[in-house]
Structures are given as C-alpha cells and as structure tokens.
Protein backbone atom coordinates (compact mmCIF):
# COMPACT_ATOMS: atom_id res chain seq x y z
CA UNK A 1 -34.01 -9.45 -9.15
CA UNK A 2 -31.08 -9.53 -6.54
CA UNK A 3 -28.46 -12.16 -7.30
CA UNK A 4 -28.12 -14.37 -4.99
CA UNK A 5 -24.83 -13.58 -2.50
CA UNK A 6 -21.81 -16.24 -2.11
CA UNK A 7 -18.91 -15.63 0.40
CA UNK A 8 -18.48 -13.26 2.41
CA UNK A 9 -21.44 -11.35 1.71
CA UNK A 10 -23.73 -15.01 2.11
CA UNK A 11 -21.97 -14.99 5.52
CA UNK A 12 -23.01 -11.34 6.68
CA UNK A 13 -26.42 -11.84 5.36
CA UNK A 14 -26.74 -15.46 7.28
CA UNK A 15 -25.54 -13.82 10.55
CA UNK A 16 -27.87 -10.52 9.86
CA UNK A 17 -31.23 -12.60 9.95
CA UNK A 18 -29.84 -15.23 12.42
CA UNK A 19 -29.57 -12.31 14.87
CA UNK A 20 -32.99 -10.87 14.18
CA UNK A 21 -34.01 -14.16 15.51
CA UNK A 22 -34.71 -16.20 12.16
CA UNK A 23 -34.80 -20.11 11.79
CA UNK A 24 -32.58 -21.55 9.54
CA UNK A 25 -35.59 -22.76 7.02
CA UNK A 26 -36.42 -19.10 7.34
CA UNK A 27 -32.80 -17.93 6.13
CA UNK A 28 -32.14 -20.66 3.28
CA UNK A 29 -35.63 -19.43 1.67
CA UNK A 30 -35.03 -15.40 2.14
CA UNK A 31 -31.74 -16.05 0.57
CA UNK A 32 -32.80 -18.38 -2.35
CA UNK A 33 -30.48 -20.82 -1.50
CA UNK A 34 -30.40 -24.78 -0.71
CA UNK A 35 -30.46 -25.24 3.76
CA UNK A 36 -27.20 -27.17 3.30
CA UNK A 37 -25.15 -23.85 2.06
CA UNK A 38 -27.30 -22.35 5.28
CA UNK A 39 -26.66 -25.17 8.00
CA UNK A 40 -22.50 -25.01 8.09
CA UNK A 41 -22.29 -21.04 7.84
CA UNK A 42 -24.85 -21.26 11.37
CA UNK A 43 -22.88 -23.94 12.79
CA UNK A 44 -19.52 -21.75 12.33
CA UNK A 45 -21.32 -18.98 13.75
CA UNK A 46 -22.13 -20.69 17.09
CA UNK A 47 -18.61 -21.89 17.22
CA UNK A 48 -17.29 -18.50 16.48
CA UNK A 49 -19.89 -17.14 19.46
CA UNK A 50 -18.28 -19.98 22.00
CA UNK A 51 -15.28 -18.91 21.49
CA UNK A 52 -15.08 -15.01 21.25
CA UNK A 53 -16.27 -15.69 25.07
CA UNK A 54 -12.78 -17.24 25.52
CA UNK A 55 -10.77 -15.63 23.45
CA UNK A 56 -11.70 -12.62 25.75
CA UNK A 57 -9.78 -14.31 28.99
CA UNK A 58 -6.76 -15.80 27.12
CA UNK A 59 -3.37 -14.03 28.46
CA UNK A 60 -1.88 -10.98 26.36
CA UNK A 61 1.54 -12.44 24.39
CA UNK A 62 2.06 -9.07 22.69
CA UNK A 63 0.43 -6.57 20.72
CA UNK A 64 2.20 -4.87 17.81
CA UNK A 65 2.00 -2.04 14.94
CA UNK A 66 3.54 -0.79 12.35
CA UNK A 67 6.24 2.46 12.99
CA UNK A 68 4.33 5.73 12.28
CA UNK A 69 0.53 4.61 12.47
CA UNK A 70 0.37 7.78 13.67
CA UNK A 71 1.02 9.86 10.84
CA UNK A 72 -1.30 12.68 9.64
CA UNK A 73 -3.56 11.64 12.81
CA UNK A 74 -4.47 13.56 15.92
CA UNK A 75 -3.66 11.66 19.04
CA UNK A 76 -5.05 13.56 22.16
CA UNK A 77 -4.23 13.11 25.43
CA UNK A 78 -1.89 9.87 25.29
CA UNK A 79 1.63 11.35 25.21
CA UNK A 80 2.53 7.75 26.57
CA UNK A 81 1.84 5.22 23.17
CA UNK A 82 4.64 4.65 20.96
CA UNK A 83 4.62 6.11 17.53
CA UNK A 84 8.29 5.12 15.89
CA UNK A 85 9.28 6.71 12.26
CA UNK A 86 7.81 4.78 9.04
CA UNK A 87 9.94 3.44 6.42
CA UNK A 88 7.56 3.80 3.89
CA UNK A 89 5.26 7.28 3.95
CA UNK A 90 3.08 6.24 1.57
CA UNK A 91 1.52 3.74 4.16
CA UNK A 92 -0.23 6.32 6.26
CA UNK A 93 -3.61 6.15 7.50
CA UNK A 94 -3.35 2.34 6.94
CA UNK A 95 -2.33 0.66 10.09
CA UNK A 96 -1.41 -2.69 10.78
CA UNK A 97 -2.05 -4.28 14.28
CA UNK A 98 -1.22 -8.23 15.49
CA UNK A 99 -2.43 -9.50 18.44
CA UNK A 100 -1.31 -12.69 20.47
CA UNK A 101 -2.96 -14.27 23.51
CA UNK A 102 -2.39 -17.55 25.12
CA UNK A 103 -3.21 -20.60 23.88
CA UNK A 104 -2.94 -24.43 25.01
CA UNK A 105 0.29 -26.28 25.50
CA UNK A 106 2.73 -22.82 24.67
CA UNK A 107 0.92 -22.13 21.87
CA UNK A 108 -0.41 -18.57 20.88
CA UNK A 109 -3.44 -17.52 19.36
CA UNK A 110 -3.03 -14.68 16.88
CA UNK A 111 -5.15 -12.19 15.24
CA UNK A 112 -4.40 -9.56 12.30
CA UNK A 113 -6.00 -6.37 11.74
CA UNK A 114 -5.99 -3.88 9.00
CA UNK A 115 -7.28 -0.38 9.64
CA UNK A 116 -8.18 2.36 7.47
CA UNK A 117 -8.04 5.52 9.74
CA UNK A 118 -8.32 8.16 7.32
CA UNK A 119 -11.91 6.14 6.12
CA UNK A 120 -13.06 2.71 6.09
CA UNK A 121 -11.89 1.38 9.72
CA UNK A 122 -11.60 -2.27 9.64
CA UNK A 123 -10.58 -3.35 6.01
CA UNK A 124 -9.48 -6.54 6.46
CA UNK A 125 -9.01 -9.09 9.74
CA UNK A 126 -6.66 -12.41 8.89
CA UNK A 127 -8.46 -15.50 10.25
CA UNK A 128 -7.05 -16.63 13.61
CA UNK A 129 -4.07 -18.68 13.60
CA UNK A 130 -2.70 -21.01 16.60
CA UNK A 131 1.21 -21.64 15.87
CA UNK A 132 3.90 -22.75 18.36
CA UNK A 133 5.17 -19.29 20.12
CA UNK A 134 8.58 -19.24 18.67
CA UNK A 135 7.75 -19.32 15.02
CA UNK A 136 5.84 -15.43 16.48
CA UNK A 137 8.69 -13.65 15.45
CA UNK A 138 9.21 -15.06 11.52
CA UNK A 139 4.92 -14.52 11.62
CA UNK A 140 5.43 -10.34 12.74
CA UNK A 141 8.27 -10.26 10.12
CA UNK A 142 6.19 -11.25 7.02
CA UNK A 143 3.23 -9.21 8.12
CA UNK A 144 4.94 -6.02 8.34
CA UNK A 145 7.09 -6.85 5.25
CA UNK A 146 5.42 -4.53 2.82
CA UNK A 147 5.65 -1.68 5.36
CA UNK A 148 9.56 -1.98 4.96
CA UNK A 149 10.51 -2.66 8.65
CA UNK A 150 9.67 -4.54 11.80
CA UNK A 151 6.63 -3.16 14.09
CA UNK A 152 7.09 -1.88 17.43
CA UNK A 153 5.47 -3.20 20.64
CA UNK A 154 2.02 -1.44 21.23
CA UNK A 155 -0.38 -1.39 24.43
CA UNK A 156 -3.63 -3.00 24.07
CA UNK A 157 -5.87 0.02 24.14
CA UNK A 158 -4.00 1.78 21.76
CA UNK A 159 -5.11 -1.31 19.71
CA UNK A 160 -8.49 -0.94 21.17
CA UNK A 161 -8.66 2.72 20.38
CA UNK A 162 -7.62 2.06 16.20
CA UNK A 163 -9.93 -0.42 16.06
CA UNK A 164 -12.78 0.33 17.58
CA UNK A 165 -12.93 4.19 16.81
CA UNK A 166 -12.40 3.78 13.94
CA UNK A 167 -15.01 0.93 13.32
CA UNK A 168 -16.89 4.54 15.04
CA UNK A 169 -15.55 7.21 12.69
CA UNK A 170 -16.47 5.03 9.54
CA UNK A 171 -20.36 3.90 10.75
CA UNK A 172 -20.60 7.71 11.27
CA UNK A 173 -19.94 8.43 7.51
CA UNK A 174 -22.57 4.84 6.77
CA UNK A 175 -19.49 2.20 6.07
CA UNK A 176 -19.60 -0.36 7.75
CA UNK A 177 -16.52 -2.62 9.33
CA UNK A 178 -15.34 -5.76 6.71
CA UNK A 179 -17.55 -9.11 7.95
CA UNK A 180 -14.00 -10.54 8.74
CA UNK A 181 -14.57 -8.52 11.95
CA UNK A 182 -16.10 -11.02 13.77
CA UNK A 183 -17.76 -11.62 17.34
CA UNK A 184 -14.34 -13.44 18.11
CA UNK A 185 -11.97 -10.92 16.33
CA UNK A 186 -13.69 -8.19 18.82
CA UNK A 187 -13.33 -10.14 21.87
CA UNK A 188 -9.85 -10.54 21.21
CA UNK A 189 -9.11 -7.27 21.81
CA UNK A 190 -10.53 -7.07 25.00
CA UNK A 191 -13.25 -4.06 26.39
CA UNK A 192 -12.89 -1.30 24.82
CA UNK A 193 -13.14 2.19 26.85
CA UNK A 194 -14.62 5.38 24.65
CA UNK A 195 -13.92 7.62 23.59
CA UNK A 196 -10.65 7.04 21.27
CA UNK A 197 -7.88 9.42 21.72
CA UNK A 198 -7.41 9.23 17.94
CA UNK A 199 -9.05 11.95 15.58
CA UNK A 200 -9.90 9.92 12.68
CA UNK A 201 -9.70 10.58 8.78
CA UNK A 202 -7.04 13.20 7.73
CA UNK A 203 -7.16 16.94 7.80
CA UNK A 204 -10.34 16.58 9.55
CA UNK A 205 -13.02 15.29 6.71
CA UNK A 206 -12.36 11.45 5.46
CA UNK A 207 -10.00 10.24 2.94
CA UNK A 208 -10.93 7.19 0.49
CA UNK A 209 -8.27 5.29 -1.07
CA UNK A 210 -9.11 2.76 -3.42
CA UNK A 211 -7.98 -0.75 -2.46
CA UNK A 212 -8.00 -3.69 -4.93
CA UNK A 213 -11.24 -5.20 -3.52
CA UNK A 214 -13.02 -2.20 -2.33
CA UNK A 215 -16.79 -1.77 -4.00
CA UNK A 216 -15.96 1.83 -4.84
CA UNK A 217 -18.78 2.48 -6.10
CA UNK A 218 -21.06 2.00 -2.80
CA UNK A 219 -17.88 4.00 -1.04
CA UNK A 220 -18.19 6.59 -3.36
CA UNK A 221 -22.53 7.02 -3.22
CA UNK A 222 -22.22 6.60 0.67
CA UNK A 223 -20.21 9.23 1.23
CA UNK A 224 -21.27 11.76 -1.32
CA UNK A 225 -24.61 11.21 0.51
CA UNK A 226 -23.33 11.54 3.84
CA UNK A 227 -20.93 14.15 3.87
CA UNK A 228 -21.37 15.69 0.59
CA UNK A 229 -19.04 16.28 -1.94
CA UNK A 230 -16.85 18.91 -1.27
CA UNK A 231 -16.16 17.24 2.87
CA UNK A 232 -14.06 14.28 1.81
CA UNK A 233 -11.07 13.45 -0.41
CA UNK A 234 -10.48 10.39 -2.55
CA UNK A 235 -8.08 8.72 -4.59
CA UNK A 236 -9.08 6.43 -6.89
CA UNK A 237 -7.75 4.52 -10.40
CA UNK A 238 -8.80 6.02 -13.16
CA UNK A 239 -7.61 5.60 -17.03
CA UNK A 240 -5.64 8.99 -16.58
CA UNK A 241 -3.79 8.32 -13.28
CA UNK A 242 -5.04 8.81 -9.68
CA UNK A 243 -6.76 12.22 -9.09
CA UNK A 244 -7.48 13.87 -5.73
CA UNK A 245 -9.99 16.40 -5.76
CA UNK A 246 -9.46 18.87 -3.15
C-alpha cells in the first residue's frame, strides 16, 4: 500500500485532483487523510490563484543573476543579455535568479528561483517575501553569498527564458518542475515568449547532479528510460567518491 504523502508532496497531490475538478470530500478520502489536513492546503491554493493574477501587473523593481549563468550553455541569438565572469566555476549549470515587483506602501515583493539548466529546471523557488525596498540590497547579498560575489542586473526574459525552458528541457526528459513553482511564482515572471534562446543541459545530452534532497533514484529510472543510458551524464555520491560516467 502507498504511504500516505505529507508536505510538499500532500500539496502537489491536493492541487493535482483539485484541478481535475475533485471536491474536497473527494480529495481527503483518495488521499487517506482527515478533510481538516485537506481544507487549509485548498484554501491556500485559492489564495495563491488570487494572487498570481496580481502578482502578474505589479511594477518590475529589478531582476538579477548570478555572474556566469551562462557557462557551458548555448545562448543563440541574444548577443544583448549580460553574462559577467563567475567566482566560483563549480556553480555552473545552476543558476540563481531574484525577482522584485512592486508592492504596497514602498514595499517590494520578491521571488527566488533556482534553476538546474544542465537537468532538472526549477529545483527550488523561496516563498515570496514582502520587505521594505531598502533592506533589497542586504536580501541580493545573502542569496548570492555561496556563489562568491554579487549578481548582476538581468532583463526579465532572460529570466523568462531560464525558467521556463528549462521547466521545457526537463518535462522533455519526464522531470517535472519542484511544487514550489507555483501558479503565483509563474505569474511573477510575467508571459513568457518561446522558444528560449538557451540550449539546455551541457554538451548537448543532460547532466544530473545530485543535490541533498533530490529523490535520485526516480532521477536516475526517469532518465535511463527516457534517454537511455549512454545520452546523459551524472554525478552522484557514492561510498567511493563522485563518478561521472561518460
């Protein structure tokens, strides 16, 4: 029997069925759980719904990214977008993107996005935070702390282009986006235009690196049954080090 899922994966599963058009009774008794765990997730839900619709019309404060998001990545056609030099190298492929619109009485609204371009796509959004607009820059330096420098100003459909392509590029190999990319974190962004003008993955076939609270194991099965084994790298933990087949 199928345990019974808790956090994040109880949230994807209550949005899933709510969207097919199930009633909350419905959803409380598919999942095996108590309509009180059911009623709050549904009521967030419909809050988050409300306001992805405004989120979408707040004013652009700023979009950012970390120096050299572009490295070991095919950019076609946009000569334009800023690419900087990283202080670290061994961050490539994992991009960093913060986004700040508008928000009542000189406040800003901020979202943050972690993207996996050589795989996954989304791996991570932070929760949207309001703050008072001139603690912003303190906020940019302690998200791009572990990259070893300060990020560079970015245009919005560069933004668009990392995040949804490569939301793309992953569904295409079956992986699907973390469920902290919500209705709202999408809107935020703004309409995306496809195609992107970023080739996705590195050396042209997709490259897993283990994170910390990755399900390898469903990475590894999906892929091996998507692309096969010998079209996609990986580096994983293993009790002799970190091998990369080739």
């Amino acid at each position: 029997m199928d345990e019974t899922p808790s956090g994040d994966a109880l949230v994807a599963r209550i949005r899933e069925l709510r969207a097919s058009g199930a009633t909350p009774k419905t959803i409380a008794r598919t999942l095996g759980v108590p309509p009180a765990r059911v009623a709050p997730v549904l009521r967030a839900l419909a809050a988050e719904a409300e306001s992805a619709t405004d989120d979408a019309d707040r004013p652009l404060v700023g979009c950012w990214i970390n120096p050299g998001w572009n490295t070991e990545l095919q950019v076609i056609g946009r000569p334009e977008w800023p690419t900087g030099t990283p202080a670290d190298p061994g961050t490539a492929g994992l991009i960093r993107l913060v986004i700040a619109r508008q928000a009542p009485r000189a406040r800003v609204r901020v979202f943050e996005y972690l993207v996996d371009a050589f795989c996954l796509g989304v791996k991570d959004v932070r929760a949207p935070k309001v703050m008072d607009q001139h603690l912003l820059d303190g906020y940019l330096s302690d998200a791009y702390a572990s990259y070893g420098c300060l990020p560079i100003v970015a245009p919005l459909d560069l933004a668009c282009d990392l995040v949804f392509g490569s939301i793309e590029y992953a569904r295409g190999l079956g992986l699907d986006p973390s469920p902290a990319f919500t209705a709202s974190a999408a809107a935020h962004l703004g309409r995306w235009m496809p195609p992107s003008a970023v080739t996705f993955g590195r050396e042209g076939k997709p490259f897993y690196i283990q994170g910390p609270r990755d399900d390898t194991n469903h990475i590894m099965r999906t892929l091996r049954r998507t692309v096969g084994d010998r079209n996609f790298h990986y580096l994983i933990q293993t009790g002799g080090g970190f091998p990369t087949p080739r």
